[in-house]
N, C-alpha and C. Protein backbone atom coordinates (compact mmCIF):
# COMPACT_ATOMS: atom_id res chain seq x y z
N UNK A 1 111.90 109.11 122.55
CA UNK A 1 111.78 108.34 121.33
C UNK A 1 110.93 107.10 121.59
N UNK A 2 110.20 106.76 120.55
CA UNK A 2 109.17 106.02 120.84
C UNK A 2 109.88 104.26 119.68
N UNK A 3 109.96 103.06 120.42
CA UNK A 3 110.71 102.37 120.26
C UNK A 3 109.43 101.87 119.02
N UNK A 4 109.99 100.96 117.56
CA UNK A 4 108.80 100.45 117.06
C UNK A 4 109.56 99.21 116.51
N UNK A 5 110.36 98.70 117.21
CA UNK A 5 110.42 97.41 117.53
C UNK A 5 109.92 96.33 117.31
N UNK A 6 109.56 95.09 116.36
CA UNK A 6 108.47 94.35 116.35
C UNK A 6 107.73 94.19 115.09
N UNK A 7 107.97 95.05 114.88
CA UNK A 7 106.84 95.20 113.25
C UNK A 7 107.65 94.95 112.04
N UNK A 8 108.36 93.52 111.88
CA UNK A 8 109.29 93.34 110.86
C UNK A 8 108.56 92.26 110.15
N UNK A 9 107.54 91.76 109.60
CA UNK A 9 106.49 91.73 108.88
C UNK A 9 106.14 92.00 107.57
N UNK A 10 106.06 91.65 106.37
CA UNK A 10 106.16 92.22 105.10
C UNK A 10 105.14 91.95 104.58
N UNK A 11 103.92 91.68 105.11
CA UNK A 11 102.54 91.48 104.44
C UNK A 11 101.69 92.39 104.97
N UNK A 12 100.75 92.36 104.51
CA UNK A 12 99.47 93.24 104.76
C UNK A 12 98.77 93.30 105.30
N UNK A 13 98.68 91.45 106.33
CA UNK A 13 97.91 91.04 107.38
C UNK A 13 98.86 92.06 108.77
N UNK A 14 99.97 91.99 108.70
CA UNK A 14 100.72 92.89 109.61
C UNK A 14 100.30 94.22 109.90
N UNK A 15 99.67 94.58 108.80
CA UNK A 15 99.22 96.34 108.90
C UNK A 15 98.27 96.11 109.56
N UNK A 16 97.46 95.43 108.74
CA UNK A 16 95.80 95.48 109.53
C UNK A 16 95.89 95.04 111.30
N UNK A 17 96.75 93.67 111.39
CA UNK A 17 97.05 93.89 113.22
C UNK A 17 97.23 95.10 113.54
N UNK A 18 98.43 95.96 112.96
CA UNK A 18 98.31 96.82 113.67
C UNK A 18 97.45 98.46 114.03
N UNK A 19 96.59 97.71 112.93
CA UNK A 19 95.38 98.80 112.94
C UNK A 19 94.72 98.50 114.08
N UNK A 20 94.22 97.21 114.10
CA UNK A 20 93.44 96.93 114.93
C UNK A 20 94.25 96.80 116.49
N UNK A 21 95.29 97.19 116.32
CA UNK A 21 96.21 97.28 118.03
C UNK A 21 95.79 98.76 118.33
N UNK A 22 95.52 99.62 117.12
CA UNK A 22 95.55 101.16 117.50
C UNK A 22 93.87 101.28 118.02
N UNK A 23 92.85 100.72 117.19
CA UNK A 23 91.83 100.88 117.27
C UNK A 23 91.56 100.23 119.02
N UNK A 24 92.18 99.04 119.24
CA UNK A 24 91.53 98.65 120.84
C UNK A 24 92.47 99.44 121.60
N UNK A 25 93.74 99.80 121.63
CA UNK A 25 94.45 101.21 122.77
C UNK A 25 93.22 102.09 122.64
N UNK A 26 92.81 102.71 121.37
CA UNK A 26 92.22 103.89 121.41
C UNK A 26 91.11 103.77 122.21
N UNK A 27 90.63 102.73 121.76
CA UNK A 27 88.84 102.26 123.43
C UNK A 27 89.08 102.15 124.05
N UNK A 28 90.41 101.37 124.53
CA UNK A 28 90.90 101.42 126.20
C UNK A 28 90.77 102.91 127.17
N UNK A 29 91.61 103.43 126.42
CA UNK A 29 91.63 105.23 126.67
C UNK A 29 90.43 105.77 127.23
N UNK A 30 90.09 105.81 125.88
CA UNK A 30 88.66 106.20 125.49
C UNK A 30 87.42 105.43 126.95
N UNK A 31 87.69 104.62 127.55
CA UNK A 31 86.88 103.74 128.33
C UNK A 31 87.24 104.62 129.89
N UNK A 32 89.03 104.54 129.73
CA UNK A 32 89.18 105.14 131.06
C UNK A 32 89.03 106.29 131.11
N UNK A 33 89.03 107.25 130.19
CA UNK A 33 88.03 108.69 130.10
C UNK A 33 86.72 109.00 130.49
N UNK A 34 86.51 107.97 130.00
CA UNK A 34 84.91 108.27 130.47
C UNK A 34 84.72 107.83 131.76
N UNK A 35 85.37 106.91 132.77
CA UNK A 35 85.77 106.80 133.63
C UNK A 35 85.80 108.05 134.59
N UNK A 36 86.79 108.97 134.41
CA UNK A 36 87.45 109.72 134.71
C UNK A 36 86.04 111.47 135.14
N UNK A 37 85.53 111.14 133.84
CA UNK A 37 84.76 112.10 133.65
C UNK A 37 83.64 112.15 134.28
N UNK A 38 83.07 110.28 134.54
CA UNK A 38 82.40 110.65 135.65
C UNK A 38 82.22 110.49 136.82
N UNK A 39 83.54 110.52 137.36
CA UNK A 39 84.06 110.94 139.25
C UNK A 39 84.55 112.27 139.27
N UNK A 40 84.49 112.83 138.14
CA UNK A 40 85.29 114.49 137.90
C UNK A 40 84.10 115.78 138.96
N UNK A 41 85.23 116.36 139.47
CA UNK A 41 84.52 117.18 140.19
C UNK A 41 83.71 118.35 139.35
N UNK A 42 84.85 118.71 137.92
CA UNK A 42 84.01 119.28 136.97
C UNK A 42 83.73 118.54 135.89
N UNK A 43 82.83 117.69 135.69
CA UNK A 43 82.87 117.02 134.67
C UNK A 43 83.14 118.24 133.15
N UNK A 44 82.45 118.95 132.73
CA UNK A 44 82.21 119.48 131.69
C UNK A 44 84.26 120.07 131.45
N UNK A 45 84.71 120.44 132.08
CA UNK A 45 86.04 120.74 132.05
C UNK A 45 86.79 119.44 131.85
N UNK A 46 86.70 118.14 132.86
CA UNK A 46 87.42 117.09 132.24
C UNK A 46 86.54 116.09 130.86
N UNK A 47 85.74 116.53 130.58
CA UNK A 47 85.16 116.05 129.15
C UNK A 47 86.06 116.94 127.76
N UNK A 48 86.30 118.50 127.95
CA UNK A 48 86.73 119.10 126.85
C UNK A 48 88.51 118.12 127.38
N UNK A 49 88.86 118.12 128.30
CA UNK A 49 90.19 117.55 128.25
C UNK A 49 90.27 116.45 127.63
N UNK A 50 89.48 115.44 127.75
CA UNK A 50 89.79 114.20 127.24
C UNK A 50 89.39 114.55 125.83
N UNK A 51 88.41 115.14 125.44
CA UNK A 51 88.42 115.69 123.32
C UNK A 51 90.07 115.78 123.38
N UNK A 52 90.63 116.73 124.00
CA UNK A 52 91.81 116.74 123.43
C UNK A 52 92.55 115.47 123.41
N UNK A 53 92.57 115.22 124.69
CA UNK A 53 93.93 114.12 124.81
C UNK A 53 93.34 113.01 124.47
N UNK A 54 92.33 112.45 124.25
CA UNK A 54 91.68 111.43 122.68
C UNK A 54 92.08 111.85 121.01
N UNK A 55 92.03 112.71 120.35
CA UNK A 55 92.66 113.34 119.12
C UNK A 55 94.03 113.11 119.19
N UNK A 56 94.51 113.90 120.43
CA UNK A 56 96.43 113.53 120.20
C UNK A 56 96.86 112.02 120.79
N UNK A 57 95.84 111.35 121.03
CA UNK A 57 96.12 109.78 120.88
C UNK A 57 95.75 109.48 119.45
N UNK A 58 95.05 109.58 119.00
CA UNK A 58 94.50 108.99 117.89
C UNK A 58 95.83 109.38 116.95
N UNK A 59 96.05 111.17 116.64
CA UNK A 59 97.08 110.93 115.91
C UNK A 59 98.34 110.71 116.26
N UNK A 60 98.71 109.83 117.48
CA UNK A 60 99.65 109.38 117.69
C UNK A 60 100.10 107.94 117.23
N UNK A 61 98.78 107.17 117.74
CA UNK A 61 98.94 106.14 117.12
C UNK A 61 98.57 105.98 115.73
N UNK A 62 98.27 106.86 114.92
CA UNK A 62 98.57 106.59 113.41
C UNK A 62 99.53 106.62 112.99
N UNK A 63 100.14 107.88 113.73
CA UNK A 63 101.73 108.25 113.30
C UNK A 63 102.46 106.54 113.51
N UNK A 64 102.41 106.23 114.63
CA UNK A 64 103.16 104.83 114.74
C UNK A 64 102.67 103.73 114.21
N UNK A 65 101.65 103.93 113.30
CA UNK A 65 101.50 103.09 112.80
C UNK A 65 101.91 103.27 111.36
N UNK A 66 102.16 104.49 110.37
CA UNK A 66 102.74 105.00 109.14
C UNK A 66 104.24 104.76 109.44
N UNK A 67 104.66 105.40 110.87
CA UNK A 67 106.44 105.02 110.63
C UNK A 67 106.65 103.17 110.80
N UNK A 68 105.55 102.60 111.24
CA UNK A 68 106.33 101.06 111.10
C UNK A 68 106.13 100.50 109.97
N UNK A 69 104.82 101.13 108.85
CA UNK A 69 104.31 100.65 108.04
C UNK A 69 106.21 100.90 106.89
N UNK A 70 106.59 102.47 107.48
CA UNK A 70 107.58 102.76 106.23
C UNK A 70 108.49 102.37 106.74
N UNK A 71 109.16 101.68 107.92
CA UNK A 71 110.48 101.08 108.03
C UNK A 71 110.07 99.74 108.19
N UNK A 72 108.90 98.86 107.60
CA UNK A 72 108.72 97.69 106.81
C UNK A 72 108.72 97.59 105.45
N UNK A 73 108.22 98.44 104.77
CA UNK A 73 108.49 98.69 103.12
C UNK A 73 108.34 99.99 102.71
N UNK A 74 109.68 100.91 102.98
CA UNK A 74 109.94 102.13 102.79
C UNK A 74 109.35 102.57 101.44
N UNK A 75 108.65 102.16 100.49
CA UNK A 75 108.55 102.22 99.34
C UNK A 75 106.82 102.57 99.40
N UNK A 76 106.13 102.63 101.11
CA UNK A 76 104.68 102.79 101.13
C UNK A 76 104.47 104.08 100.91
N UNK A 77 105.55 105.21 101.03
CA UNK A 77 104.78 106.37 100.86
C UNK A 77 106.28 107.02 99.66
N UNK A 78 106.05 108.38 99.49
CA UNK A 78 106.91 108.80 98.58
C UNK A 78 107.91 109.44 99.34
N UNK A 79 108.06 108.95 100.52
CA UNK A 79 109.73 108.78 100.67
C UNK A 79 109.75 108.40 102.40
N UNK A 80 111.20 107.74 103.18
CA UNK A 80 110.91 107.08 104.11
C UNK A 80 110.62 108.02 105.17
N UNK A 81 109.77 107.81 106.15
CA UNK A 81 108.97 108.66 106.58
C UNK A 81 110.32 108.36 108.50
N UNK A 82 110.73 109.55 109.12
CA UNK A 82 110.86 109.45 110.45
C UNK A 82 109.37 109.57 111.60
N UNK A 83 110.30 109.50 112.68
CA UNK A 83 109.44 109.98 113.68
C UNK A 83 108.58 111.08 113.19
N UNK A 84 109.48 111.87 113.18
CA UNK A 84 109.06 113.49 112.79
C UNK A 84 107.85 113.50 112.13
N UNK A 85 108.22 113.22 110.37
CA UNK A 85 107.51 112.98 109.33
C UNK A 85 106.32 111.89 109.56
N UNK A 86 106.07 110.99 110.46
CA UNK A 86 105.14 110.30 110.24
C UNK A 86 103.78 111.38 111.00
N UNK A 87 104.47 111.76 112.34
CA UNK A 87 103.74 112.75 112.66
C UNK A 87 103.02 113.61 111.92
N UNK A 88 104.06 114.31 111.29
CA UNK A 88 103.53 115.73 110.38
C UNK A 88 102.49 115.04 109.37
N UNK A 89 102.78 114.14 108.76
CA UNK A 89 102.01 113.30 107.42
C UNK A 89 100.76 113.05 108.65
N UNK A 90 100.43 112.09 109.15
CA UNK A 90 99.49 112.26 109.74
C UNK A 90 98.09 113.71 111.06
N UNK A 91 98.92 114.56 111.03
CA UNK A 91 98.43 115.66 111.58
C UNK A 91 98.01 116.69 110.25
N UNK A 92 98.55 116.41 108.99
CA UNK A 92 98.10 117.08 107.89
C UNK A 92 97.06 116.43 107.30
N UNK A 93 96.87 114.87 107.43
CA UNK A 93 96.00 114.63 106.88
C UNK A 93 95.08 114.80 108.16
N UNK A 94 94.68 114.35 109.14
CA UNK A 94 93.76 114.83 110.24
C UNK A 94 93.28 116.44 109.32
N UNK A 95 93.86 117.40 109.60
CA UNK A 95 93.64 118.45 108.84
C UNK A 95 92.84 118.94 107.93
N UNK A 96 93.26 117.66 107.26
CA UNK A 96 92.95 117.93 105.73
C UNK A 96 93.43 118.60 104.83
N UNK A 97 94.93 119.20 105.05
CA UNK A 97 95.62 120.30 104.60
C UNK A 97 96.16 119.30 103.27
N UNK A 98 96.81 118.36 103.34
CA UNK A 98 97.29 117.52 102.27
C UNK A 98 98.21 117.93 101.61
N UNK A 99 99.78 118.65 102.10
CA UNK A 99 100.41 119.68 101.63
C UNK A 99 100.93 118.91 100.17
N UNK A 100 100.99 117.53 100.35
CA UNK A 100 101.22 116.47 99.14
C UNK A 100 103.11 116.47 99.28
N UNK A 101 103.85 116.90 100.34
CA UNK A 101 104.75 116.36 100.24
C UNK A 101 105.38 115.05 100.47
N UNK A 102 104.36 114.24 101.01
CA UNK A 102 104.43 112.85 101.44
C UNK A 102 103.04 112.27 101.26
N UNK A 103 103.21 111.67 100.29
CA UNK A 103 101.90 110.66 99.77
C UNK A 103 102.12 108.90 99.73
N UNK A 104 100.97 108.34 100.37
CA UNK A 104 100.87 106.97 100.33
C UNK A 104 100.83 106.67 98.98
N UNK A 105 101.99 105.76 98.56
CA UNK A 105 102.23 105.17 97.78
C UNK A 105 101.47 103.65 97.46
N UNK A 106 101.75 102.92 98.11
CA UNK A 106 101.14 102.02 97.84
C UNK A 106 99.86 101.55 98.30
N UNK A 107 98.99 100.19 97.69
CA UNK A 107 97.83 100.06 97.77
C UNK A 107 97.28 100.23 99.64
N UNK A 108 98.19 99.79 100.23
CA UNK A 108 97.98 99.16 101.10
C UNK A 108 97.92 101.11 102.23
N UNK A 109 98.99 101.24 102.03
CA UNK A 109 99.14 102.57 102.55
C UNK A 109 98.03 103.94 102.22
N UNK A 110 97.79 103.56 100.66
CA UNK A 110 96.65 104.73 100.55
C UNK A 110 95.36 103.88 102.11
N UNK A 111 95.05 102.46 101.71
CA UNK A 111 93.58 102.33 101.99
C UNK A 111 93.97 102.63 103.62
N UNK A 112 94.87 102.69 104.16
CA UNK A 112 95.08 102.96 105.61
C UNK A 112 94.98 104.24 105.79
N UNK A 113 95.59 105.17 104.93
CA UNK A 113 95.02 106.66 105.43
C UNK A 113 93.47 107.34 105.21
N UNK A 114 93.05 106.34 104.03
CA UNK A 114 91.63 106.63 103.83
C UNK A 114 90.66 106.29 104.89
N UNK A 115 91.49 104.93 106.02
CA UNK A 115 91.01 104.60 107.08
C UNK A 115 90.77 105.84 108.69
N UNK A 116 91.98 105.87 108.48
CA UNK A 116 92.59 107.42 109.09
C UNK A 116 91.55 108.77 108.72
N UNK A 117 91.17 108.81 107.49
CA UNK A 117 90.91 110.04 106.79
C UNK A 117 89.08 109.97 107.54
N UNK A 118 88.37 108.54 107.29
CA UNK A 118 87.11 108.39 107.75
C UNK A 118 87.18 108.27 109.36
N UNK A 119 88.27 107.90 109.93
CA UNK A 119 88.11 107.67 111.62
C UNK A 119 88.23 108.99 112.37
N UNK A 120 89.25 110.02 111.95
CA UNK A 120 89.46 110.87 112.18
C UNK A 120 88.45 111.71 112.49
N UNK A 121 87.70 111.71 111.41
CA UNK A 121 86.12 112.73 111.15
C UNK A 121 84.82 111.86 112.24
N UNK A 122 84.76 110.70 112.31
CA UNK A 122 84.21 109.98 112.90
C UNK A 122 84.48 110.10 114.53
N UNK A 123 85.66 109.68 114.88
CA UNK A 123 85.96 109.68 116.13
C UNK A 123 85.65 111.23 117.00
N UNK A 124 86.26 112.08 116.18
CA UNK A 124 86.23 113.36 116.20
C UNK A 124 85.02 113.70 117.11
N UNK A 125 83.76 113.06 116.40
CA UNK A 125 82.06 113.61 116.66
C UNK A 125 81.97 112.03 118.04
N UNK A 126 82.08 111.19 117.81
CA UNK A 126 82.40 109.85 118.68
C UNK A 126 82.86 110.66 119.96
N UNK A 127 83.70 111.28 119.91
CA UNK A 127 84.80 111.67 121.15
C UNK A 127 83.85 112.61 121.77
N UNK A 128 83.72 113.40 120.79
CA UNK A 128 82.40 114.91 121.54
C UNK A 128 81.08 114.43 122.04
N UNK A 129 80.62 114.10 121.27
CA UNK A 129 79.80 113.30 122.05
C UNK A 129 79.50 112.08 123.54
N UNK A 130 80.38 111.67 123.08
CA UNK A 130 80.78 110.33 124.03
C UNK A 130 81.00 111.16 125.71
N UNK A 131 82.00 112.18 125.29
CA UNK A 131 82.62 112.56 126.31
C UNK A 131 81.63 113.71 127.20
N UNK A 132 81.09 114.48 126.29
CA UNK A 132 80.16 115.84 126.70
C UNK A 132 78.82 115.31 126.94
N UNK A 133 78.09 113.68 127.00
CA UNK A 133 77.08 112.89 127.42
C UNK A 133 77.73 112.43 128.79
N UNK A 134 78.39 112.09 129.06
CA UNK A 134 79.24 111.78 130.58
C UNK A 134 79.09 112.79 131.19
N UNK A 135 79.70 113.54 130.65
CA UNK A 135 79.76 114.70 131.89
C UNK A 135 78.35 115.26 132.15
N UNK A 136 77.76 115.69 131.17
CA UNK A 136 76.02 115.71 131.25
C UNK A 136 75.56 114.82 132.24
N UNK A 137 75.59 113.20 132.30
CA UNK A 137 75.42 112.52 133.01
C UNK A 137 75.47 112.86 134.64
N UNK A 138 76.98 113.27 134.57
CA UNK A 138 77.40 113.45 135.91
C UNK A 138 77.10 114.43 136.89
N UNK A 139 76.53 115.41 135.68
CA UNK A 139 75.93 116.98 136.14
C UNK A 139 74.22 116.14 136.79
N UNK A 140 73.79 115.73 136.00
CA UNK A 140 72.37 115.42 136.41
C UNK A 140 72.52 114.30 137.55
N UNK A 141 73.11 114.05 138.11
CA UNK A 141 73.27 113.49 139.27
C UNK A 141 73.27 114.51 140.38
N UNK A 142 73.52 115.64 140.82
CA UNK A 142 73.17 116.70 141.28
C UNK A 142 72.78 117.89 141.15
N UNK A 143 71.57 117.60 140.28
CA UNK A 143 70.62 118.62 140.08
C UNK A 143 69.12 118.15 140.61
């Protein structure tokens, strides 16, 4: 269980911190990946790894950022969202599936998944790239 502790806050400047807490973890990562990828003995194998395990960061920390948003004002989406559910709500919208059983309710909550909705698609090509130029990198060092 992932503790979310801290985020008792009832304004909107609170969300956006914690957007911007998800957005600098996610470059941190993202920094020591590329790191990683190029001391990798196969680079091109640890580049498709980090695509992955960059995505299931990304929708991790959205998820924790929708469940603190709804156990600060349960009233942000159409109904209070758990662990579970913040997950699922965020891996559907990644998706794009939008099954609509849990919708951002309020102002603040739609413009955060619309944030989500453009980073997602963004990072997505960010990540492939970023990551499959490293390892390229690392290949042309012994050729």
């Amino acid at each position: 269980m992932i503790p979310v502790g801290g985020f008792n806050d009832q304004n909107a400047a609170g969300a956006w911190i914690r957007l911007a807490a998800v957005v600098l973890v996610f470059l941190a990562v993202l920094a020591l990946q590329l790191r990683t990828i190029l001391t990798a003995y196969v680079p091109q194998l640890r580049a498709a790894e980090a695509v992955v395990e960059l995505v299931l960061l990304l929708l991790c920390l959205f998820a924790l950022l929708y469940l603190s948003m709804s156990v600060t004002d349960p009233a942000s989406f159409s109904e209070p969202l758990s662990r579970t559910d913040a997950l699922y709500f965020t891996t559907s919208t990644f998706a794009t599936v939008g099954f609509g059983d849990i919708t951002p309710v309020s102002e603040l909550a739609r413009g955060l998944v619309a944030v989500q909705m453009v980073a997602g698609l963004g990072a997505l090509v960010i990540i492939a790239r970023v990551t499959f130029f490293a390892a390229g990198r690392r290949l042309g060092r012994y050729m």
